[in-house]
Protein backbone atom coordinates (compact mmCIF):
# COMPACT_ATOMS: atom_id res chain seq x y z
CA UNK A 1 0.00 0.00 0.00
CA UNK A 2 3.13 2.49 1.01
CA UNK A 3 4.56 1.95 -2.94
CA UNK A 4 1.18 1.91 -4.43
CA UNK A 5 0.39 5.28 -2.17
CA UNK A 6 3.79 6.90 -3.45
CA UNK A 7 3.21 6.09 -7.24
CA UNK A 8 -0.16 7.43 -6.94
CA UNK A 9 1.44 10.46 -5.82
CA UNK A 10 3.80 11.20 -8.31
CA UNK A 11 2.45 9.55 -11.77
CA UNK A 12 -1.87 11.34 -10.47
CA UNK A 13 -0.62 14.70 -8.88
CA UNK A 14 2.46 15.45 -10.56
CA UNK A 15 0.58 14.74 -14.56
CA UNK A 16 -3.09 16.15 -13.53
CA UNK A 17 -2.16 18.71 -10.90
CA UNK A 18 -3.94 21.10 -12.97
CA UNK A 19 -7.21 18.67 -12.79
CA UNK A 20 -7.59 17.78 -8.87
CA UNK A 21 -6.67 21.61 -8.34
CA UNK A 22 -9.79 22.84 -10.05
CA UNK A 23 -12.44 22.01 -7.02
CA UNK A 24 -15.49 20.75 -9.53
CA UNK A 25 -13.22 18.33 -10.19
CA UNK A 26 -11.61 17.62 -7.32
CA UNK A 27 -14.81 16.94 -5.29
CA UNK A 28 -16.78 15.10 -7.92
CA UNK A 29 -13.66 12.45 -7.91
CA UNK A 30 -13.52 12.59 -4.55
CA UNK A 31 -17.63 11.69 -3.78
CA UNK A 32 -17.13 8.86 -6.51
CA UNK A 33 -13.70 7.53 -5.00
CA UNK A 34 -15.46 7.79 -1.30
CA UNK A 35 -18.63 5.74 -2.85
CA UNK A 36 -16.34 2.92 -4.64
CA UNK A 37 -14.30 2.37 -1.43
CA UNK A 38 -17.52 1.80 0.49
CA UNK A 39 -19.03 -0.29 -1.61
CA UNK A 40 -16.01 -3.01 -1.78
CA UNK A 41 -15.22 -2.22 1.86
CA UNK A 42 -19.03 -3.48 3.08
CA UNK A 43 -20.22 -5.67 -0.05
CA UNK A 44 -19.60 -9.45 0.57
CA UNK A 45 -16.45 -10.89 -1.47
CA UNK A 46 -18.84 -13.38 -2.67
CA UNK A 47 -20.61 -10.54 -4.50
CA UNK A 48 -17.79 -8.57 -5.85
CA UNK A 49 -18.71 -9.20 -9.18
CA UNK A 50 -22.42 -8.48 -8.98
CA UNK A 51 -20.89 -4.24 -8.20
CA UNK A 52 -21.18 -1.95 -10.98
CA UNK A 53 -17.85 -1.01 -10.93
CA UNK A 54 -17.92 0.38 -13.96
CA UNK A 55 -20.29 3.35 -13.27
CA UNK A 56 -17.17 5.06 -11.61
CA UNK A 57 -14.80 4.44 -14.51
CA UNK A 58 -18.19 5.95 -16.64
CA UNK A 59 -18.39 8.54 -14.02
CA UNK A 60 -14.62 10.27 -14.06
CA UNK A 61 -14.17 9.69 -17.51
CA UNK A 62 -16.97 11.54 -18.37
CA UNK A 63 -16.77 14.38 -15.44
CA UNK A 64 -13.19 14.49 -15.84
CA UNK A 65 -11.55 13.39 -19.14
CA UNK A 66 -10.21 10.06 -20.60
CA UNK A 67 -6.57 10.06 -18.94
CA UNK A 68 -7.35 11.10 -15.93
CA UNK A 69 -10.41 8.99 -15.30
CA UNK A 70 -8.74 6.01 -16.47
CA UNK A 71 -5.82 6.21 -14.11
CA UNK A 72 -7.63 7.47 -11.06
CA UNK A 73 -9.60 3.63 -11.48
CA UNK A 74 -6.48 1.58 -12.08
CA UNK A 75 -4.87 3.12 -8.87
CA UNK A 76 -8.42 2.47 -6.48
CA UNK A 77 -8.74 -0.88 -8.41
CA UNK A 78 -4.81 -1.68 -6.99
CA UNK A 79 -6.38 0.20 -3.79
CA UNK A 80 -9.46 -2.38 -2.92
CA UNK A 81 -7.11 -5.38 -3.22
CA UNK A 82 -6.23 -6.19 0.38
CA UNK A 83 -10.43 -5.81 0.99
CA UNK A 84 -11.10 -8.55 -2.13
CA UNK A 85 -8.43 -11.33 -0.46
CA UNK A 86 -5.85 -10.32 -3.41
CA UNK A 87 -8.48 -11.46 -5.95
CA UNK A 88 -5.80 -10.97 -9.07
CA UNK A 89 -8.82 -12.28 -12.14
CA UNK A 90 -11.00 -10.01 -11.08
CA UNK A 91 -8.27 -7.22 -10.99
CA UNK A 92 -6.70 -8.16 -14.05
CA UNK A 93 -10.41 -8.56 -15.67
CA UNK A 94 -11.72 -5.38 -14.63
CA UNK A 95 -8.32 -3.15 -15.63
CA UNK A 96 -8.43 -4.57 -19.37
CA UNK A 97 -12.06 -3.64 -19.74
CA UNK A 98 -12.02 -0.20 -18.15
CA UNK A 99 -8.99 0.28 -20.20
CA UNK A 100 -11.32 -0.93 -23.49
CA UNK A 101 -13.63 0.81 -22.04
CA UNK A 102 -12.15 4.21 -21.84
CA UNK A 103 -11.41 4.07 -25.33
CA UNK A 104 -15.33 3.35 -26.04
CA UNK A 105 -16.31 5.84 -23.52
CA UNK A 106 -14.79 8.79 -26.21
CA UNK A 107 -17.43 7.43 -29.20
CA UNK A 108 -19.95 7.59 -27.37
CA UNK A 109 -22.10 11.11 -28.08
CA UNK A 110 -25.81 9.52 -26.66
CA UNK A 111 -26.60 8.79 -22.85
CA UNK A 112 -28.36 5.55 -23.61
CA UNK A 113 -24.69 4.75 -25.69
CA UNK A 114 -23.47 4.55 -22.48
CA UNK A 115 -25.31 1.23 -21.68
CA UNK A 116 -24.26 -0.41 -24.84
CA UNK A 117 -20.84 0.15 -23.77
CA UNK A 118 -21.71 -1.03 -20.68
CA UNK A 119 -22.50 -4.58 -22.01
CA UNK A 120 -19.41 -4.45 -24.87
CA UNK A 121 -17.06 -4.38 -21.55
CA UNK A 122 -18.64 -7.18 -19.66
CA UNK A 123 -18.49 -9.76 -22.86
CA UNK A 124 -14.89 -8.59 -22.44
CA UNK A 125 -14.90 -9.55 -18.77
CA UNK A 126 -16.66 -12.85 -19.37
CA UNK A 127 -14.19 -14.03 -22.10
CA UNK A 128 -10.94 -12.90 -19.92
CA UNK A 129 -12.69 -14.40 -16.49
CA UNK A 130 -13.62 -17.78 -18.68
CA UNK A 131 -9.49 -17.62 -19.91
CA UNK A 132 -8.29 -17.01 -16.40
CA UNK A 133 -10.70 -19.35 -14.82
CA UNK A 134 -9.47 -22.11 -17.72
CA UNK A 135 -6.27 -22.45 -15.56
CA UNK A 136 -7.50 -21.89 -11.97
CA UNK A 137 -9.29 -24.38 -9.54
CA UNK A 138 -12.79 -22.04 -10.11
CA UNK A 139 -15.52 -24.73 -11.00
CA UNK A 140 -17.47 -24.67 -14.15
CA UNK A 141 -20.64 -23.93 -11.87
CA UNK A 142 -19.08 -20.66 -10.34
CA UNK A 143 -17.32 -19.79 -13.45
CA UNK A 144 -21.11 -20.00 -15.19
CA UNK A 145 -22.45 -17.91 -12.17
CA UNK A 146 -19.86 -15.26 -11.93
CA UNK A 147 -20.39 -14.79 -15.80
CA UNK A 148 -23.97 -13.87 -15.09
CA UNK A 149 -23.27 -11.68 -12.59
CA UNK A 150 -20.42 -10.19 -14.75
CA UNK A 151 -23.22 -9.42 -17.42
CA UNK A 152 -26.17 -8.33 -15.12
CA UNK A 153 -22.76 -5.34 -13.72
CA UNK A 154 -22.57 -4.22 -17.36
CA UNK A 155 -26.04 -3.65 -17.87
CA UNK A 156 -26.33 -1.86 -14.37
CA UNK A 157 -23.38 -0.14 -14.73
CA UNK A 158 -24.49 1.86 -17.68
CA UNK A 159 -27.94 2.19 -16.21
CA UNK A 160 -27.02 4.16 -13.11
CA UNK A 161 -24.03 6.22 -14.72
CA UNK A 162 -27.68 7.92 -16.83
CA UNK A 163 -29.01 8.17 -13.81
CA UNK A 164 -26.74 9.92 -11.88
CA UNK A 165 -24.61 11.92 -14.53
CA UNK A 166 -27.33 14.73 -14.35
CA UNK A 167 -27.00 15.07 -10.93
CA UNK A 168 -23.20 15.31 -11.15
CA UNK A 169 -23.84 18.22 -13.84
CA UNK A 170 -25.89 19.98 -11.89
CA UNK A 171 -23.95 19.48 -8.52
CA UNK A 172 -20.76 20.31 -9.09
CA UNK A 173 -21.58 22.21 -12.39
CA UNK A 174 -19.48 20.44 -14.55
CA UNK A 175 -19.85 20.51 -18.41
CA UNK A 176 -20.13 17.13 -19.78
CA UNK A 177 -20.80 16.28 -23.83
CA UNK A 178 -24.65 14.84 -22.85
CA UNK A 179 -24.84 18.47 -21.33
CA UNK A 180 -23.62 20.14 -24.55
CA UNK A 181 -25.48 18.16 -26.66
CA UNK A 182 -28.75 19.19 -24.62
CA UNK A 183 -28.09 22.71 -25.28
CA UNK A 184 -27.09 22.66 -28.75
CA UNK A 185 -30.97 21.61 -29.10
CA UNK A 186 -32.22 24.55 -31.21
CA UNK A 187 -35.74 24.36 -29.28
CA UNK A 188 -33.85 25.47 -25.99
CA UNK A 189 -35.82 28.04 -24.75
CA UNK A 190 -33.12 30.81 -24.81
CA UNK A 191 -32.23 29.88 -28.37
CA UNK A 192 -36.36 30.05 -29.16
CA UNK A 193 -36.14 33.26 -27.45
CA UNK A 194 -33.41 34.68 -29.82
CA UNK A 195 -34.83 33.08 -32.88
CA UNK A 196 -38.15 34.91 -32.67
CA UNK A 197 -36.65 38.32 -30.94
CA UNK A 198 -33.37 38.66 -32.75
CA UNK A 199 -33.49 36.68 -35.81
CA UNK A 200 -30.42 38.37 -37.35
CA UNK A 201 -28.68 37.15 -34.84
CA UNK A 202 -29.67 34.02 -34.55
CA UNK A 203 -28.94 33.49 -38.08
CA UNK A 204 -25.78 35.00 -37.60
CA UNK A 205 -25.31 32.70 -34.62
CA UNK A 206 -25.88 29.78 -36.41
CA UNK A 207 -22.97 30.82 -39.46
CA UNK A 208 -20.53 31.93 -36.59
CA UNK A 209 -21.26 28.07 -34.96
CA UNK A 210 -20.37 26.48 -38.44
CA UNK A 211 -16.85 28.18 -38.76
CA UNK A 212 -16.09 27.76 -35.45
CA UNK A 213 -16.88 24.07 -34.91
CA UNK A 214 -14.69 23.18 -38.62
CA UNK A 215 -11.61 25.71 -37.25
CA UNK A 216 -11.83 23.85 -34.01
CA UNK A 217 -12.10 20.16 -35.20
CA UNK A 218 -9.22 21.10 -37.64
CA UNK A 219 -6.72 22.34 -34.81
CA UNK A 220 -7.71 19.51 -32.73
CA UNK A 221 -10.21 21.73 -30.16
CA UNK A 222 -13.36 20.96 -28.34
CA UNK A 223 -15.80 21.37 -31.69
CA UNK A 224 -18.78 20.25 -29.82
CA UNK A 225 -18.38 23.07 -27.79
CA UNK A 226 -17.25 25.90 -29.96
CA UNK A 227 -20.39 25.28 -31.87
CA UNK A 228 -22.88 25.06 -29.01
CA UNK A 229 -21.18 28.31 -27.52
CA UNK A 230 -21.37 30.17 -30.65
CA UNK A 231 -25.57 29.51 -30.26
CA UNK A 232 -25.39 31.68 -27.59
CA UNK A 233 -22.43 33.77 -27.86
CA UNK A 234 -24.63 36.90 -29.13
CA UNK A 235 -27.72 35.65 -26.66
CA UNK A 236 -27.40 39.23 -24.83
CA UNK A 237 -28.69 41.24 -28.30
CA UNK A 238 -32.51 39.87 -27.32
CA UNK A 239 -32.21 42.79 -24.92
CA UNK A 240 -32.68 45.67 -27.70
CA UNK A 241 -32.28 43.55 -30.61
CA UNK A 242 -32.46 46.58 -33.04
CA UNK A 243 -29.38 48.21 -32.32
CA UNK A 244 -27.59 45.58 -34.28
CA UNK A 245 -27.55 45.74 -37.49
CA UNK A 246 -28.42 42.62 -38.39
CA UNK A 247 -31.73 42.95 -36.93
CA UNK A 248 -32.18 46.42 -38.44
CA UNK A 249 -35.21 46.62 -40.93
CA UNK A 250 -36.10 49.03 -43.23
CA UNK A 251 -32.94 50.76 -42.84
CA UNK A 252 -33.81 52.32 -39.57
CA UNK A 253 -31.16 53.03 -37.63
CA UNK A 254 -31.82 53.32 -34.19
CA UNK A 255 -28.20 54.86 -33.17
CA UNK A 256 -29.00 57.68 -35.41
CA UNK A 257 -31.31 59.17 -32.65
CA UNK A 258 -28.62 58.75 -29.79
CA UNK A 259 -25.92 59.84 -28.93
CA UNK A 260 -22.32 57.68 -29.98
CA UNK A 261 -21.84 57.61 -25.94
CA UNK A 262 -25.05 56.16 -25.39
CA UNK A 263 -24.77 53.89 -28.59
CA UNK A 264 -21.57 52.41 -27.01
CA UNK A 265 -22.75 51.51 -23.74
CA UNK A 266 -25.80 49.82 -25.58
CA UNK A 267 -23.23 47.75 -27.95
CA UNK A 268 -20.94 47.05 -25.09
CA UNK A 269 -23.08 46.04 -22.46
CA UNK A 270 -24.26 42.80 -24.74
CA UNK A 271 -21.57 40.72 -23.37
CA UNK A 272 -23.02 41.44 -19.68
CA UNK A 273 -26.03 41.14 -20.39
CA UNK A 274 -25.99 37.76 -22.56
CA UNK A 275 -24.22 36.29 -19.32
CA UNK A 276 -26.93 37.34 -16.98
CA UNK A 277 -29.64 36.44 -19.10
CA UNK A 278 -27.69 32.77 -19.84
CA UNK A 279 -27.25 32.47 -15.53
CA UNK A 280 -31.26 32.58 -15.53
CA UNK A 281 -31.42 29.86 -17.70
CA UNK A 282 -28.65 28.10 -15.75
CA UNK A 283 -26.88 27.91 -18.97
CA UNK A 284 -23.49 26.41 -17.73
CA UNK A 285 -20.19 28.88 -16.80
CA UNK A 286 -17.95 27.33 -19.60
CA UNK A 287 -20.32 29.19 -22.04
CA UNK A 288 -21.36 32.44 -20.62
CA UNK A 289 -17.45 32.63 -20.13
CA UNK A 290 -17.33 32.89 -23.87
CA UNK A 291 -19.86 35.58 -23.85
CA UNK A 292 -17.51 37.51 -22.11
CA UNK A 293 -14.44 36.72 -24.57
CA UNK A 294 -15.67 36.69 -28.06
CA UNK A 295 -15.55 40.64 -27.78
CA UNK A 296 -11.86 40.91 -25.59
CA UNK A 297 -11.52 44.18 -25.31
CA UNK A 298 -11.81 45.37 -29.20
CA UNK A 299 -12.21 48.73 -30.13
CA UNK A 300 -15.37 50.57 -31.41
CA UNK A 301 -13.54 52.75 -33.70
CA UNK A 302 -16.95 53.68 -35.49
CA UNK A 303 -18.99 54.66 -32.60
CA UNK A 304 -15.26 56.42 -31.09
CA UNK A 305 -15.12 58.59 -34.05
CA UNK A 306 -18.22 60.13 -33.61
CA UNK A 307 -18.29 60.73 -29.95
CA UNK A 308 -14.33 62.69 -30.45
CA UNK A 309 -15.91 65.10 -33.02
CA UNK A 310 -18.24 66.00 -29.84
CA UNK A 311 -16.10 66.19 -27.13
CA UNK A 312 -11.88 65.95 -27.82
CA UNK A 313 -11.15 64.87 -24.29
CA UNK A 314 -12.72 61.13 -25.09
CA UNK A 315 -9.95 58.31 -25.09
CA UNK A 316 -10.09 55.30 -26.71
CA UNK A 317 -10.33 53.02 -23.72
CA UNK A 318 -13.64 54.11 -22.62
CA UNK A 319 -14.44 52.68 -25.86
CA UNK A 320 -13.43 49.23 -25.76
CA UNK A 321 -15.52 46.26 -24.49
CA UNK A 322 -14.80 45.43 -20.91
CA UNK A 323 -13.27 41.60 -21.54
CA UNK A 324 -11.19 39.46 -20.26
CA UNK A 325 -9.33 38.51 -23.36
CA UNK A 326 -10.02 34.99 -25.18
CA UNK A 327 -8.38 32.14 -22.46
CA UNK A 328 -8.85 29.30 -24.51
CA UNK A 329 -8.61 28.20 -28.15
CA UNK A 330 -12.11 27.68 -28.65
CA UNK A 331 -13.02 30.93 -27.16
CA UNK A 332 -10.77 32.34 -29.55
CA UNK A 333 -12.00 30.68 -32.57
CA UNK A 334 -15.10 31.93 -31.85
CA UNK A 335 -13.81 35.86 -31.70
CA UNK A 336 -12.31 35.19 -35.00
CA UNK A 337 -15.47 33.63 -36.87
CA UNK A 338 -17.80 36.19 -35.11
CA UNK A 339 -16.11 39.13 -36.52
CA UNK A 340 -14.73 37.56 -40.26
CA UNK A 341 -18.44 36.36 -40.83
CA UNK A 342 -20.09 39.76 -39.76
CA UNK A 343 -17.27 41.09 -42.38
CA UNK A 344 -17.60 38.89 -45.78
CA UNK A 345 -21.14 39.36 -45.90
CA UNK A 346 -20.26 43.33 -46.73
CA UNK A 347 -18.00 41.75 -49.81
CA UNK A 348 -19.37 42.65 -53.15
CA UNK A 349 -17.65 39.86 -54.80
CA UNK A 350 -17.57 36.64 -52.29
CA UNK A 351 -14.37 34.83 -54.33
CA UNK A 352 -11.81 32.86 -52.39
CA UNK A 353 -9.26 35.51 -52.75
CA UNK A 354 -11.49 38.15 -51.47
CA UNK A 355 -12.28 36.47 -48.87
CA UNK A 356 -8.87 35.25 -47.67
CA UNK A 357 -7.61 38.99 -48.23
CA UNK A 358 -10.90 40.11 -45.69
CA UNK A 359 -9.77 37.10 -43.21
CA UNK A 360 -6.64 38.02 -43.10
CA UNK A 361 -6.62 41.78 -42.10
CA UNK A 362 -9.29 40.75 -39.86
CA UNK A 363 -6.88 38.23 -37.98
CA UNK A 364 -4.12 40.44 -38.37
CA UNK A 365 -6.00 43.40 -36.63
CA UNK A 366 -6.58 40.96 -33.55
CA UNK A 367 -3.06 39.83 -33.44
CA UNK A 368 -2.08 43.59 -33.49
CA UNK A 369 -4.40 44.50 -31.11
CA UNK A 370 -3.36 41.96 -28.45
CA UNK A 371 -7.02 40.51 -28.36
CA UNK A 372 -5.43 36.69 -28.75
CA UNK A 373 -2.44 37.49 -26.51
CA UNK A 374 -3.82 35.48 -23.51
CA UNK A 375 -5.04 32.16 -25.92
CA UNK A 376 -3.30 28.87 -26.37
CA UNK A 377 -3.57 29.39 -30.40
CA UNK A 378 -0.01 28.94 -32.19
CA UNK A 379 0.96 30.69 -35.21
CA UNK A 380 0.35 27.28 -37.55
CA UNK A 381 -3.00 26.90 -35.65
CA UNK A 382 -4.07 29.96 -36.75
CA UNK A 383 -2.60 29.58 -40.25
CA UNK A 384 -5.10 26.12 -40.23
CA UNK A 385 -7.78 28.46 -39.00
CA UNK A 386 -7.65 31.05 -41.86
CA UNK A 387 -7.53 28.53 -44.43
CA UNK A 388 -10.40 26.15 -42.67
CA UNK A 389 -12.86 29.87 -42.31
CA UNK A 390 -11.92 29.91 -46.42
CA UNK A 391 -13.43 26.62 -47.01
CA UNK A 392 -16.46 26.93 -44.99
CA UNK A 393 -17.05 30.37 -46.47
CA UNK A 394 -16.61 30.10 -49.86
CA UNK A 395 -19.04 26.74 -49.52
CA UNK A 396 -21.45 29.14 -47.76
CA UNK A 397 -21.54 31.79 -50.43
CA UNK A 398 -21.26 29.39 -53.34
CA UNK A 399 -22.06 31.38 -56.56
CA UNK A 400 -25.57 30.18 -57.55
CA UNK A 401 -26.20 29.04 -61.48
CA UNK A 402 -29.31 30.93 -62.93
CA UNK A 403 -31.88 29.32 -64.21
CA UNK A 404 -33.60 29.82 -67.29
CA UNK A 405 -36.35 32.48 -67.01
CA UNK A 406 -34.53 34.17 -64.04
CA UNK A 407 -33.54 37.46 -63.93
């Protein structure tokens, strides 16, 4: 226990220091690490193999990631040996599944998935246990029984892990892929809210969640959630929807009949709001992070203009979104595809030149202006990005072939 105690130390701590510091983390692993022990420690040995051990691989791998879940199991597995009598089948069963396992877990994009996986690990389990019964003393009777109760774990296992995987969510606020696949529903109620009060923007939304998630699948980023994000990047605009100009009909321009002050508190103050409005909806932090970020702290040079020809005394900083700064490479993605896809639709002439020349300068400005200083995002990432935005684009904004009779 002293040497497996000191590996766990080093190889967990010293490789995922970053995970057990952040506390979500750190106390979901710790409820389910708490549970497992107490299980094993008060179960009968006879019924070791009836536990749903598997639930808490399901459980970290999911609330965590792959890595880390994977290795905090092996180490309790080596953990709950002395309290099994040294059984070394079902260790050495139950550490190649959950390593199979693991590797299933990161397919897996449905909830009820989960249970098929579930049963794919126990017919692992039964054909090890039936090899490493083959050269043991176990009995074909209690080799046939344990193989049942092998299959009936599977089955539960993925069962409860549906059950309780909400409650871990919601608990400990953790953003899971079943989570962001529940909000990247377009009949949400937020995103219903935004379709029918800012339709601009929700169309908007939708092309900015397009770019985002193929610039973030190519650079190897979370896609799933750059595109759910981008759904509600802009959610704060429902608040007066027709001060963007997106939403703008008839060419009435509201900012016309204010002043440029007044029009840049109303622009700014999106961000804030979008985050407020998404905390209503308990609309997890991960996201309304991002509606913080895909701004930074860019400058409104338009509305900045204006106000200096009123009053000379005006500096540039009181015109600048509040931030923080993009952390993170989806977050960044996102700043990038909301403003180039706000931009090409103002091209004339939507070739692939064009609009490589637009995303370029766009990028450039950002890069200039210090707005991707505090992201992850590499010079070759963003080179992948540019060129990933000009595919999607120039797909978008195909040219159309006229039909006869067409004007």
């Amino acid at each position: 226990m002293l040497i497996i105690s000191s590996l766990f130390y080093q190889i967990v701590f010293n490789r995922y220091k970053k995970d057990i510091l952040r506390k979500s983390t750190y106390r979901s692993a710790l409820l389910i690490i708490a549970v497992f022990f107490l299980i094993f420690r008060f179960i009968n040995n006879d019924l070791i193999y009836l536990i749903p051990a598997d639930t808490a691989l399901f459980l970290l791998v999911l609330l965590t990631n792959t890595k880390f879940g994977l290795m905090m199991i092996s180490f309790m597995l080596f953990f709950i040996l002395p309290i099994i009598d040294y059984d070394l089948i079902f260790l050495v069963m139950n550490m190649a599944s959950m390593s199979f396992g693991a590797y299933l877990i990161k397919k897996v994009n449905t909830r009820a998935g989960l249970i098929a996986v579930g049963i794919q690990m126990a017919v692992l389990k039964v054909a090890t246990f039936g090899l490493l019964s083959f050269f043991s003393v176990i009995e074909t009777f209690g080799t046939a029984l344990k193989s049942s109760e092998i299959i009936v774990s599977g089955l539960v296992s993925g069962m409860i892990t549906i059950a309780l995987l909400p409650y871990f969510e919601k608990t400990f606020n953790i953003l899971t892929l079943f989570k962001l696949l529940e909000l990247g529903d377009l009949s949400h109620p937020l995103l219903k809210k935004l379709s029918m009060e800012a339709p601009g923007t929700f169309h908007h939304s939708m092309m900015v969640a397009t770019l985002s998630e193929n610039a973030a699948a190519a650079v190897g980023a979370n896609a799933v959630f750059a595109r759910v994000a981008s759904y509600y990047h802009d959610i704060g605009k429902c608040k007066r929807p027709q001060f963007y100009v997106e939403n703008q009909q008839n060419g009435e321009n509201p900012h016309n009949k204010v002043s440029p002050f007044m029009s840049n508190l109303i622009i700014t103050s999106h961000t804030k709001d979008g985050a407020e409005m998404a905390k209503q909806y308990q609309i997890p932090r991960e996201i309304r992070n991002i509606m913080y970020e895909h701004q930074g702290t860019t400058f409104l040079a338009y509305f900045y203009n204006k106000a200096k020809a009123l009053d000379s005394t005006v500096t540039k900083e009181e015109f600048r979104y509040s931030g923080p700064k993009p952390r993170s490479k989806e977050s960044a993605i996102i700043m990038l595809a909301d403003s180039i896809e706000a931009a090409v639709r103002s091209l004339d002439e939507k070739t692939p030149r064009a609009i490589e020349e637009m995303l370029r300068k766009i990028i450039n400005g950002k890069i200039e202006d210090h707005q991707l200083s505090e992201a992850d995002l590499t010079f070759k990432e963003i080179e992948i990005i540019i060129q990933t935005f000009v595919k999607s684009l120039v797909s978008i904004h195909h040219v159309r072939i006229k039909y006869p009779g067409q004007k």
